[in-house]
Protein backbone atom coordinates (compact mmCIF):
# COMPACT_ATOMS: atom_id res chain seq x y z
CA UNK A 1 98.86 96.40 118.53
CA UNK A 2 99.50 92.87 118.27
CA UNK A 3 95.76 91.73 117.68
CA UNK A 4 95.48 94.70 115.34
CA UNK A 5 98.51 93.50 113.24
CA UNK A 6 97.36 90.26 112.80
CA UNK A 7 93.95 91.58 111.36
CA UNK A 8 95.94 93.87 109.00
CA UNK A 9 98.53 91.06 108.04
CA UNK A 10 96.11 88.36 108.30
CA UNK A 11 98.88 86.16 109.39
CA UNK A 12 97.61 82.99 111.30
CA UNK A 13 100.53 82.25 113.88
CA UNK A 14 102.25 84.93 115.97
CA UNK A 15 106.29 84.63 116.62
CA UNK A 16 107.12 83.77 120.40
CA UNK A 17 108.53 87.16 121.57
CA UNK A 18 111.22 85.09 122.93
CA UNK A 19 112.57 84.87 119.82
CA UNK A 20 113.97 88.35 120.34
CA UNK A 21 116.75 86.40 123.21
CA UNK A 22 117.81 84.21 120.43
CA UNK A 23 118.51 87.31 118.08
CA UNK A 24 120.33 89.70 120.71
CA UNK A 25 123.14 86.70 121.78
CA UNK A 26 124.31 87.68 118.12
CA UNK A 27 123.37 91.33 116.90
CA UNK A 28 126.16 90.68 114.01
CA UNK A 29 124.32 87.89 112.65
CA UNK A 30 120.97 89.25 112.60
CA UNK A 31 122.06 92.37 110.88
CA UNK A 32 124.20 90.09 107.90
CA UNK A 33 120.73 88.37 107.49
CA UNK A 34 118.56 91.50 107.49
CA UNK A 35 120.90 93.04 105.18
CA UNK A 36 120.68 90.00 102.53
CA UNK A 37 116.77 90.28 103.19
CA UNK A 38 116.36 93.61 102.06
CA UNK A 39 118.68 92.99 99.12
CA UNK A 40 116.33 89.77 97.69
CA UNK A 41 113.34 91.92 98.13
CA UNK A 42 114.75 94.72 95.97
CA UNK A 43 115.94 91.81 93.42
CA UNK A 44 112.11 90.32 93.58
CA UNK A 45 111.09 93.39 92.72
CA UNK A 46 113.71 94.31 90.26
CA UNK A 47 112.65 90.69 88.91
CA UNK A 48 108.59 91.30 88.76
CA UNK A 49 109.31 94.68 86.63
CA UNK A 50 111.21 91.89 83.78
CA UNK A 51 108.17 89.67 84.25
CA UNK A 52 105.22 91.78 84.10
CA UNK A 53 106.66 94.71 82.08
CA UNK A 54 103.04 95.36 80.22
CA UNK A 55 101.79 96.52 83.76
CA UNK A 56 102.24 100.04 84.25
CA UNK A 57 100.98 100.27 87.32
CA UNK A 58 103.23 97.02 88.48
CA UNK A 59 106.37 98.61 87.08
CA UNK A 60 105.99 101.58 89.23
CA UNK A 61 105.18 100.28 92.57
CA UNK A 62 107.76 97.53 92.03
CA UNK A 63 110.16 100.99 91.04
CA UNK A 64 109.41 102.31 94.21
CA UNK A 65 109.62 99.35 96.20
CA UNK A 66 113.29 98.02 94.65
CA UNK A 67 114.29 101.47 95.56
CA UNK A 68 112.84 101.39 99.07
CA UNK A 69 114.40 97.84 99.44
CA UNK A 70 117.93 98.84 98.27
CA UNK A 71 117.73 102.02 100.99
CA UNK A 72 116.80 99.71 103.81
CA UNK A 73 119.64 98.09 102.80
CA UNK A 74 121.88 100.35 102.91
CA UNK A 75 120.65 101.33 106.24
CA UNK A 76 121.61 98.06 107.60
CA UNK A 77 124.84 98.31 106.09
CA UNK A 78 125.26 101.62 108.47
CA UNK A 79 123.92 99.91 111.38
CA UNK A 80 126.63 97.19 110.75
CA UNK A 81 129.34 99.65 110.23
CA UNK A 82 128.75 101.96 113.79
CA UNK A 83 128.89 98.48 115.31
CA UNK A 84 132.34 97.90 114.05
CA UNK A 85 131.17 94.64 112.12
CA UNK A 86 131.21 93.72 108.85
CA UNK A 87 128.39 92.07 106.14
CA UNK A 88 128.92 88.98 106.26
CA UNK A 89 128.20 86.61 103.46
CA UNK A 90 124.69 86.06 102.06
CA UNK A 91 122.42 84.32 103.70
CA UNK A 92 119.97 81.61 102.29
CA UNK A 93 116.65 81.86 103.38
CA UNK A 94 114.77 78.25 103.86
CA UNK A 95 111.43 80.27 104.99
CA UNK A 96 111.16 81.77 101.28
CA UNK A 97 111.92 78.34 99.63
CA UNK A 98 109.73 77.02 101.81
CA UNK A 99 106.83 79.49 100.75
CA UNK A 100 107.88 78.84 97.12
CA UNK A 101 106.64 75.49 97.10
CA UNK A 102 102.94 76.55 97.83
CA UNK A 103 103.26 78.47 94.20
CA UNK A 104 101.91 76.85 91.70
CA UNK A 105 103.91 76.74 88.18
CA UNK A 106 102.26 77.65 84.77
CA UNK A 107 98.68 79.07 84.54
CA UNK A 108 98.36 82.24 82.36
CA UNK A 109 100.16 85.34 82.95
CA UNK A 110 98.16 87.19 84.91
CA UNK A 111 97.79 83.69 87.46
CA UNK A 112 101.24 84.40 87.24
CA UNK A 113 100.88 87.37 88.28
CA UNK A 114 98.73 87.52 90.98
CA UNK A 115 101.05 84.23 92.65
CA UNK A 116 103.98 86.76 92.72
CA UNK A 117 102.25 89.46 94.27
CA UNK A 118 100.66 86.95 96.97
CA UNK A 119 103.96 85.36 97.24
CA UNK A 120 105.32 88.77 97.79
CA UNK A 121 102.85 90.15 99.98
CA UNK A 122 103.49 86.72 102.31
CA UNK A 123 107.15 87.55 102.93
CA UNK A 124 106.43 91.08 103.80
CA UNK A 125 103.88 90.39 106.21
CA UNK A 126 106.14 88.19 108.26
CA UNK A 127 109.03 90.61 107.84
CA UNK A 128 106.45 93.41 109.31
CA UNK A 129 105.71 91.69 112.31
CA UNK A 130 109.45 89.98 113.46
CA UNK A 131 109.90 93.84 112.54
CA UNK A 132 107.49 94.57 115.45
CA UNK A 133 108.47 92.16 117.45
CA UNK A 134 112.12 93.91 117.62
CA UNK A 135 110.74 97.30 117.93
CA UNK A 136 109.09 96.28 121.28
CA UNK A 137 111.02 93.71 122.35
CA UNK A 138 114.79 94.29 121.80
CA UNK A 139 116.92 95.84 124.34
CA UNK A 140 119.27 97.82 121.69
CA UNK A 141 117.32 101.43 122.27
CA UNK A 142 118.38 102.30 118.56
CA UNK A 143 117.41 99.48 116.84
CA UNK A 144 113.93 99.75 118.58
CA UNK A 145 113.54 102.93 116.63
CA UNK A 146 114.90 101.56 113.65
CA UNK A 147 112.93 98.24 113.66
CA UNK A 148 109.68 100.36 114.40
CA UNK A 149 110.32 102.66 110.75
CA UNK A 150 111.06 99.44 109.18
CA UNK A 151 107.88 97.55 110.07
CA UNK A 152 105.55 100.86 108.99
CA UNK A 153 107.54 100.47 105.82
CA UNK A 154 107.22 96.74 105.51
CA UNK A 155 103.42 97.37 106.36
CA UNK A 156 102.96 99.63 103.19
CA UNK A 157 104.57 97.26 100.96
CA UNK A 158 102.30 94.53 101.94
CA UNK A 159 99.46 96.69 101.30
CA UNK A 160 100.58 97.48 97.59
CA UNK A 161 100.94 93.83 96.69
CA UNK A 162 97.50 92.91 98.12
CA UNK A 163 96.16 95.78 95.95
CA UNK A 164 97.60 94.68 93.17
CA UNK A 165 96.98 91.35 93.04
CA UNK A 166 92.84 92.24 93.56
CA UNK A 167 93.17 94.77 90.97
CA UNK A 168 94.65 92.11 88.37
CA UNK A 169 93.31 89.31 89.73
CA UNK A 170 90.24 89.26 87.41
CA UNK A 171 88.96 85.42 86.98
CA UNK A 172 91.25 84.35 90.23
CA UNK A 173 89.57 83.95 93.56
CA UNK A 174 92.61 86.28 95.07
CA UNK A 175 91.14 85.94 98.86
CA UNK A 176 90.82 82.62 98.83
CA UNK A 177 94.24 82.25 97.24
CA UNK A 178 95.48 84.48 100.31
CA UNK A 179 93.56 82.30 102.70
CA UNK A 180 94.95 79.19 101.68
CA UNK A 181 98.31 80.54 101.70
CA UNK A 182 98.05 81.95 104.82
CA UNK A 183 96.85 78.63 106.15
CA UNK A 184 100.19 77.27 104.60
CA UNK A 185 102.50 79.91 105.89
CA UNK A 186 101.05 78.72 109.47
CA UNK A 187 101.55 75.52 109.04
CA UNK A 188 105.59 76.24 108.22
CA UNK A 189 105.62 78.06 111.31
CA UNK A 190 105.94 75.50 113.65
CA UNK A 191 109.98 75.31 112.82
CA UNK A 192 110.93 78.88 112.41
CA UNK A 193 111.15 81.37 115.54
CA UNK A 194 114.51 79.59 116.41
CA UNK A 195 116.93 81.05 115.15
CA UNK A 196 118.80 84.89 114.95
CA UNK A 197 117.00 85.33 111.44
CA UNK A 198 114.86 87.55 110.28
CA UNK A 199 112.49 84.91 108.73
CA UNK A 200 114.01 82.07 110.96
């Protein structure tokens, strides 16, 4: 599964599974933070529909996605709640400002575009395989399940932006855009795995 994700995702470092010790010595944290997650990604979306509102086609996957998002939220929420804990604060997320640097300001508007997609698409891909990770990995028997629907959601997400982003990215080298970000994304790597994060 694993070598078959990373052809999917195209993602250039794995996560140490040990990462999954760090996130079970505090289940409450994990779930505040995956809560917050899925609440940005609705936002992004939410966001992308203001940006790119002469899409049709990018209004109503980002629809469907914001929607998605704000469910899997919501589904944390009740995870939280049968655990007797609450949501805690949000949650900044230095992986995401770390993959914001790599985006490059200006350019016209479909360059625009096509960077939020990819930018997009990154986050997702990551979130789909710490997803995986927790599915196999975790000792919770419920969140196994949980984590596994999660990830085949995160997966289809992924694949929407990608398709998107070749579909407008007329003029724009989009794969070697992806490569080159993907090269990036590895090279942040290095200092996230560490902590009870989704992304950290």
């Amino acid at each position: 599964m694993e070598k078959q994700e990373k052809v999917m995702l195209g993602l250039k470092m794995a996560t140490d599974p040990r990462w999954v010790n760090v996130v079970e010595k505090n289940i409450a944290e994990i779930l505040t933070d995956h809560a917050w997650c899925e609440q940005k990604a609705a936002t992004n979306a939410i966001t992308n529909i203001v940006k790119f509102s002469e899409f049709p086609d990018v209004v109503d996957t980002m629809t469907r996605i914001a929607l998605e998002e704000m469910e899997h939220f919501q589904m944390v929420c009740e995870r939280i709640k049968e655990r007797n804990l609450v949501l805690g604060p949000e949650r900044r997320d230095p992986y995401v400002r770390d993959l914001a640097k790599f985006i490059k300001t200006g350019g016209n508007h479909k360059y625009q575009l096509v960077s939020a997609l990819l930018f997009a698409a990154m986050i997702e891909a990551r979130s789909c395989e710490r997803f995986r990770i927790l599915s196999e990995n975790i000792k919770d028997e419920s969140l196994k399940e949980f984590y596994y629907e999660l990830m085949v959601s995160e997966a289809g997400h992924y694949t929407a932006f990608i398709k998107l982003a070749k579909k407008h990215g007329e003029g724009i080298d989009v794969d070697k855009k992806w490569q080159e970000f993907l090269d990036y994304e590895a090279s942040l790597m290095e200092k996230y795995g560490k902590e009870e994060s989704i992304h950290g």
